[in-house]
N, C-alpha and C. Protein backbone atom coordinates (compact mmCIF):
# COMPACT_ATOMS: atom_id res chain seq x y z
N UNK A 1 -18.04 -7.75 -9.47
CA UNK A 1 -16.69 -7.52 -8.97
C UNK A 1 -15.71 -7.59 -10.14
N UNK A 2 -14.84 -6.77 -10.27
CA UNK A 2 -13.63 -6.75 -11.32
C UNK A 2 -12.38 -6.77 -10.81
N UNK A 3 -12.25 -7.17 -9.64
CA UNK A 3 -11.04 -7.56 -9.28
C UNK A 3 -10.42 -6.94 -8.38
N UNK A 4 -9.09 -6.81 -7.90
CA UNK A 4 -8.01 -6.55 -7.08
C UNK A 4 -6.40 -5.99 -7.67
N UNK A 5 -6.23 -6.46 -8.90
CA UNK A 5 -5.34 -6.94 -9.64
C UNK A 5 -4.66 -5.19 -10.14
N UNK A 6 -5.10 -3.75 -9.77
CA UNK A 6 -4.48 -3.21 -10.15
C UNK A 6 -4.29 -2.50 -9.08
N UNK A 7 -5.01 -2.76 -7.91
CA UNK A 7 -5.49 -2.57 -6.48
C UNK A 7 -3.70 -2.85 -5.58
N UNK A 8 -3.32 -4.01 -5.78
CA UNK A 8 -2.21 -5.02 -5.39
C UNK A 8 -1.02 -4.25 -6.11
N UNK A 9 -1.03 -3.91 -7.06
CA UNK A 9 0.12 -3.29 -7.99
C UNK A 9 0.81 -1.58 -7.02
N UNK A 10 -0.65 -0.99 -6.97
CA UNK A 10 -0.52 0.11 -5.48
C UNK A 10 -0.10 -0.08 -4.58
N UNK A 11 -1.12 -1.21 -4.11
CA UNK A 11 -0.59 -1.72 -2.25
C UNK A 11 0.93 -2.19 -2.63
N UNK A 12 1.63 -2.90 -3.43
CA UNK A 12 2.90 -3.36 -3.41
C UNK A 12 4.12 -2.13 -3.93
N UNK A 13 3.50 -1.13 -4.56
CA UNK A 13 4.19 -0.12 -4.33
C UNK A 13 4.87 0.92 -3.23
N UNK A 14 3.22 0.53 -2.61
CA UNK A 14 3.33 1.11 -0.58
C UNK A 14 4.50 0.52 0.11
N UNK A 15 4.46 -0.71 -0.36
CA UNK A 15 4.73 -1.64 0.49
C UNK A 15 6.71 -1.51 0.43
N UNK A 16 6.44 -1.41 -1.11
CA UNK A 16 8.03 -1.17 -1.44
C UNK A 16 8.68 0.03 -0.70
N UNK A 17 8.20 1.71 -0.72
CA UNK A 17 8.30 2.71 -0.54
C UNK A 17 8.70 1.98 0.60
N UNK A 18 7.47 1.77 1.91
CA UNK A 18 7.70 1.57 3.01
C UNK A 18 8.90 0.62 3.61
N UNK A 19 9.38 -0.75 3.04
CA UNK A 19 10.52 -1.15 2.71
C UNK A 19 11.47 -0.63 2.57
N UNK A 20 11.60 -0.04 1.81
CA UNK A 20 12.94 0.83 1.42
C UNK A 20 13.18 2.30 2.55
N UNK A 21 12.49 2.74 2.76
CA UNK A 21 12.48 3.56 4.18
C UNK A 21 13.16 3.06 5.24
N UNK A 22 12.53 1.39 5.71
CA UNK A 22 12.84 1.12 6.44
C UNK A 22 13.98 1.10 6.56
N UNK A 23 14.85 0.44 5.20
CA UNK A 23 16.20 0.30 4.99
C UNK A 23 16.76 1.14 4.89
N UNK A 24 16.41 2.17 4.68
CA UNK A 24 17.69 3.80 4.74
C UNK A 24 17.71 4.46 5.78
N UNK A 25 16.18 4.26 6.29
CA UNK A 25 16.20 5.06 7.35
C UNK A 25 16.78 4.11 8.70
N UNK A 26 17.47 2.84 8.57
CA UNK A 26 17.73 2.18 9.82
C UNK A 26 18.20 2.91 10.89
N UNK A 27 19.52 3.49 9.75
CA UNK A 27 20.86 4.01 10.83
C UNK A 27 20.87 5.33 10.71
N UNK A 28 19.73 6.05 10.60
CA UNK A 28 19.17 7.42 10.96
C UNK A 28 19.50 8.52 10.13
N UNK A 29 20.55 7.78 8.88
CA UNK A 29 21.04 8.35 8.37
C UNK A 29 21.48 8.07 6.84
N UNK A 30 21.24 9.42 5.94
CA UNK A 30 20.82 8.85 4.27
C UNK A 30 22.17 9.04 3.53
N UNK A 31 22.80 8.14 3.30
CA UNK A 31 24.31 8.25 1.79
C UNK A 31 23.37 8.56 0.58
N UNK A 32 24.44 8.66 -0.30
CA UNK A 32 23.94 9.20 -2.27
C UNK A 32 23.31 7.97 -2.08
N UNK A 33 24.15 7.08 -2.15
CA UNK A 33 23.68 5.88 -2.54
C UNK A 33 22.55 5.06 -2.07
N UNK A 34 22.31 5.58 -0.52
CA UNK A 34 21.21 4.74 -0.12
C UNK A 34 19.53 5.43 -0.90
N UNK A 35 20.09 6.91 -1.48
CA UNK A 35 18.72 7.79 -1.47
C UNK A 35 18.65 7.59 -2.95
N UNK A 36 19.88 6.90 -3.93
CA UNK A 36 19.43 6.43 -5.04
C UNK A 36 18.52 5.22 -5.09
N UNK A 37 18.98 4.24 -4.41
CA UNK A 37 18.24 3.40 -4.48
C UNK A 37 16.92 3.29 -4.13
N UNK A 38 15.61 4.71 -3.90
CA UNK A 38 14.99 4.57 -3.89
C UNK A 38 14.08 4.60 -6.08
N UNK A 39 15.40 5.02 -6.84
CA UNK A 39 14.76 4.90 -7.72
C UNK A 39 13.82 3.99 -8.22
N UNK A 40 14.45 2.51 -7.95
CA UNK A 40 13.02 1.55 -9.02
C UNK A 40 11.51 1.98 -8.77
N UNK A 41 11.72 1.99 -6.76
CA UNK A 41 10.21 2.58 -6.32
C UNK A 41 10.05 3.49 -7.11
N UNK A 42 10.28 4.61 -6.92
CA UNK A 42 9.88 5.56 -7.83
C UNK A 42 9.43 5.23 -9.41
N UNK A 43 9.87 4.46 -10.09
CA UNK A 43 9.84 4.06 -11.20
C UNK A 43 8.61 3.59 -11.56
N UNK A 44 7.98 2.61 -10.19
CA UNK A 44 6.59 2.01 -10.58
C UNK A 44 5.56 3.27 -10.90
N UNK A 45 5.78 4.56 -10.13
CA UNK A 45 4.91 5.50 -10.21
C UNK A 45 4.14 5.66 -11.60
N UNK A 46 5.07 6.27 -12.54
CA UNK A 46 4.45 6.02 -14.30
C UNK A 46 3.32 5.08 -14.51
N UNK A 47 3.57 3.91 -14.26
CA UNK A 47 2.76 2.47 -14.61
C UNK A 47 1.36 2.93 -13.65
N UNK A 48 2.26 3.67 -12.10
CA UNK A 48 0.61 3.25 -11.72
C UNK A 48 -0.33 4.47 -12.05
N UNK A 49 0.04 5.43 -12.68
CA UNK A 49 -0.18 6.49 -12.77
C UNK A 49 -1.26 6.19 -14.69
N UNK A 50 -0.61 5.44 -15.09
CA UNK A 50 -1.33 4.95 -16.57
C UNK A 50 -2.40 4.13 -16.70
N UNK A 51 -2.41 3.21 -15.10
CA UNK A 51 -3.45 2.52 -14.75
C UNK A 51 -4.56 3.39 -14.18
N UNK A 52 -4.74 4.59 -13.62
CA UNK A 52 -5.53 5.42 -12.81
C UNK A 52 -6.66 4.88 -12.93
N UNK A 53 -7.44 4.53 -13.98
CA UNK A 53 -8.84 4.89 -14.39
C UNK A 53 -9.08 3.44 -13.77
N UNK A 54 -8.18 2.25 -14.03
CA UNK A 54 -8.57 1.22 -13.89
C UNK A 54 -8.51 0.78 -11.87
N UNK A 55 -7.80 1.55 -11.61
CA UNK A 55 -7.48 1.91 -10.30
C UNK A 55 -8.40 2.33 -9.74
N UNK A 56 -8.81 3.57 -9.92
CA UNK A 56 -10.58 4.00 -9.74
C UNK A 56 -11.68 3.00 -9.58
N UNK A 57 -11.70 2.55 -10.61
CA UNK A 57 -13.13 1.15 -11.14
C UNK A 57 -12.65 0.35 -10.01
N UNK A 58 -11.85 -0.17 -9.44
CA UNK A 58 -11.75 -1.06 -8.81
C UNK A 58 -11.58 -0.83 -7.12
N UNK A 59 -11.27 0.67 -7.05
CA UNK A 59 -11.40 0.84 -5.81
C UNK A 59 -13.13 1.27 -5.47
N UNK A 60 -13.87 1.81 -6.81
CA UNK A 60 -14.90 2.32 -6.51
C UNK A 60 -16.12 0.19 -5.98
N UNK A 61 -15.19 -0.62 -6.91
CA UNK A 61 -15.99 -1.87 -6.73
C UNK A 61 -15.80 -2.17 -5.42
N UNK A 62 -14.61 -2.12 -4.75
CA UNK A 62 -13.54 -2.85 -3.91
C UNK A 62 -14.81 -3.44 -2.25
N UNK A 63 -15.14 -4.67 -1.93
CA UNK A 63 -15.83 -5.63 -0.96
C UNK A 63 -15.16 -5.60 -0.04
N UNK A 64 -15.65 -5.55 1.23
CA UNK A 64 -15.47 -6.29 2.41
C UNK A 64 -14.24 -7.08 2.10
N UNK A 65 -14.54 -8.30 1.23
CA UNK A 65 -13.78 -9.64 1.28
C UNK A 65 -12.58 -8.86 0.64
N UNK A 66 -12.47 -8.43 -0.91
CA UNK A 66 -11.49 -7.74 -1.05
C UNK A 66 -10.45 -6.51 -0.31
N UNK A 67 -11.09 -5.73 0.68
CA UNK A 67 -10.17 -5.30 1.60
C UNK A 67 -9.20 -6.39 2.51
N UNK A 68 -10.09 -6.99 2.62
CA UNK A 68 -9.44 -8.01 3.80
C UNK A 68 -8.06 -8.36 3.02
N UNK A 69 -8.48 -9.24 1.59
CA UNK A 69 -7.23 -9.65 0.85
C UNK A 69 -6.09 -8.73 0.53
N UNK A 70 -6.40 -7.31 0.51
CA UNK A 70 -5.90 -6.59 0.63
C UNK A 70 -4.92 -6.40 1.36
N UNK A 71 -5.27 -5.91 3.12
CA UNK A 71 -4.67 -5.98 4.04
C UNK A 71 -3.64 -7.24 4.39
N UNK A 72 -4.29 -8.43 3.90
CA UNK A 72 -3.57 -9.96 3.81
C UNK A 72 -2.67 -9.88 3.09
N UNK A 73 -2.67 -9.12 1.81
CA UNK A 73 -1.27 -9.33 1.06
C UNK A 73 -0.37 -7.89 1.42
N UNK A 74 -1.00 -7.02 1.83
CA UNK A 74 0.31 -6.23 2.15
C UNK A 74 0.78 -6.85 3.56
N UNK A 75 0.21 -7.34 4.48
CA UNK A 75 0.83 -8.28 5.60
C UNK A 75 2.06 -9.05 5.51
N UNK A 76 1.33 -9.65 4.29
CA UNK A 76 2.44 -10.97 3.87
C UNK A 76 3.73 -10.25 3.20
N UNK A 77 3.50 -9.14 2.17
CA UNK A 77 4.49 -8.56 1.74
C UNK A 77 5.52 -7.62 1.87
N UNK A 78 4.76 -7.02 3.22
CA UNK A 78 5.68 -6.25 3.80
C UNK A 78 6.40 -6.77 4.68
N UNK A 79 7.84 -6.90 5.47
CA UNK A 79 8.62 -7.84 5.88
C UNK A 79 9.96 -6.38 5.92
N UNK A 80 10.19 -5.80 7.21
CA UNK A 80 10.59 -5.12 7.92
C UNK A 80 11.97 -5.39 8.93
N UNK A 81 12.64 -6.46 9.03
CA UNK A 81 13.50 -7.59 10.09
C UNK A 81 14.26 -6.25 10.60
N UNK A 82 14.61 -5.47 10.33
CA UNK A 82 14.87 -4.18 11.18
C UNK A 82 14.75 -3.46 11.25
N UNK A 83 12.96 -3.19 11.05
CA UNK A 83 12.28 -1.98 12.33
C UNK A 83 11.02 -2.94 12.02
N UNK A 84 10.60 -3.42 13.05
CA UNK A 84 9.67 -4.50 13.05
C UNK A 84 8.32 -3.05 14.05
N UNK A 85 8.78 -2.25 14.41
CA UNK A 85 8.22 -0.80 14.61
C UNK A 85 7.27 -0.24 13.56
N UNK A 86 8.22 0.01 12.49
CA UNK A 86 7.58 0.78 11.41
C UNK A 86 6.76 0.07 10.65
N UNK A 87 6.93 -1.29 10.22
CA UNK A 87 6.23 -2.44 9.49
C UNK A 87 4.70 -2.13 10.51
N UNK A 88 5.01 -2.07 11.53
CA UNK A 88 3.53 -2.60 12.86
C UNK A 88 2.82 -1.00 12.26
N UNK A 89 3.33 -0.07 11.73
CA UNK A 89 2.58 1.38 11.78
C UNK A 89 2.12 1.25 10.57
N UNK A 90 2.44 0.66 9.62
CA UNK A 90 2.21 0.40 8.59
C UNK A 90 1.64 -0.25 8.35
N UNK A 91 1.09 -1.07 8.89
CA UNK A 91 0.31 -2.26 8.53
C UNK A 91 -1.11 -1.42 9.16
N UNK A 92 -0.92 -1.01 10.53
CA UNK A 92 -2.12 -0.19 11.20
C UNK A 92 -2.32 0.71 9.95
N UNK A 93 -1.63 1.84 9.42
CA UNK A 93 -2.07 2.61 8.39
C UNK A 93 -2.98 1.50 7.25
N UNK A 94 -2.79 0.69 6.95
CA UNK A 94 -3.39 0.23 6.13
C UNK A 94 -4.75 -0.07 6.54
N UNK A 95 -4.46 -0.78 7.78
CA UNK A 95 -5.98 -1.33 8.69
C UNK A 95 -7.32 0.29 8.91
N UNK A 96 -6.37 0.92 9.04
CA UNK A 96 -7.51 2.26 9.69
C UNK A 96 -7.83 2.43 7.65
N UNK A 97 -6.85 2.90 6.90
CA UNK A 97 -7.68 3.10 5.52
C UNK A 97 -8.79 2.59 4.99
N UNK A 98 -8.80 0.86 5.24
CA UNK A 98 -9.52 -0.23 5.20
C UNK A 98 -10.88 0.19 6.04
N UNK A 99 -10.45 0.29 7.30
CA UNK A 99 -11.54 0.72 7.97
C UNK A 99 -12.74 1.36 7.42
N UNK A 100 -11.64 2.70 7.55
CA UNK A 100 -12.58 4.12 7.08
C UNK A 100 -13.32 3.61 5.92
N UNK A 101 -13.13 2.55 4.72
CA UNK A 101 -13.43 2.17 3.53
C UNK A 101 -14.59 1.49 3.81
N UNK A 102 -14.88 0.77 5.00
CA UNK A 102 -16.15 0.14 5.32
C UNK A 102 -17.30 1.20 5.94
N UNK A 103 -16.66 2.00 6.62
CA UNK A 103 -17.22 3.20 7.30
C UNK A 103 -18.16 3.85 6.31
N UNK A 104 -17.37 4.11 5.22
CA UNK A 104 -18.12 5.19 3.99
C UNK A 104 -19.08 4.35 3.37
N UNK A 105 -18.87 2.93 2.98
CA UNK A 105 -19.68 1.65 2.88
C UNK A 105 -21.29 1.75 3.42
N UNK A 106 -20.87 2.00 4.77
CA UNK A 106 -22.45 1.79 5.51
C UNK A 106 -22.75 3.18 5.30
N UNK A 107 -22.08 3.64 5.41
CA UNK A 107 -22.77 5.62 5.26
C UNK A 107 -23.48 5.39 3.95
N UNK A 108 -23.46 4.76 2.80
CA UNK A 108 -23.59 5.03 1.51
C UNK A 108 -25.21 4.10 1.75
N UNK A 109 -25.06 2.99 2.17
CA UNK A 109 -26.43 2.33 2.74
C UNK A 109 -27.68 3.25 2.79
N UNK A 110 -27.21 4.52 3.37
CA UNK A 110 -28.61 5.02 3.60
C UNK A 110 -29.10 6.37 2.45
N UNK A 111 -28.01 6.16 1.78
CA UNK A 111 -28.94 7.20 0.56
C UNK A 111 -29.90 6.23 -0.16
């Protein structure tokens, strides 16, 4: 196992995107200013984009136990207080990815 650690840097990027959605998109409706402030998100993109390879290796390692922690820290980190809606779809998006990730798991069992 090699870790989680560039795995978490993604998921907390999701997590941000999805955050910040929540917050612009409250009141149905986007100012300059609310659609600037999606820059920092945007910003992580570069970084995670330089990590790729190491991103790869670790999703190609990525356990059972490590999904779980996975799903556990985008749980904990995502935090939604007005649209407690979109946080719940989001968190399911994560759960079914996870899923499917165990799915391909046992499929791979039988080569």
């Amino acid at each position: 196992m090699i870790g989680i650690d560039n795995l978490k840097i993604v998921a907390k990027a999701g997590v941000d995107l999805g955050t910040k959605i929540g917050e612009v998109f409250a009141d149905g409706k986007v100012s300059g200013s609310e659609a600037l402030s999606f820059l920092p998100v945007l910003l992580a993109i570069p970084g995670i984009v330089e990590k790729k390879a190491d991103i790869k290796a670790e999703f190609k390692d990525l356990d059972a136990t490590e999904r779980v922690e996975i799903q556990q820290y985008v749980a904990a980190e995502l935090q939604l207080p007005n649209n407690p809606a979109l946080e719940r779809k989001i968190e399911k998006g994560i759960n079914i990815i996870v899923a499917v990730l165990d799915l391909v798991d046992e499929f791979k069992k039988f080569e």
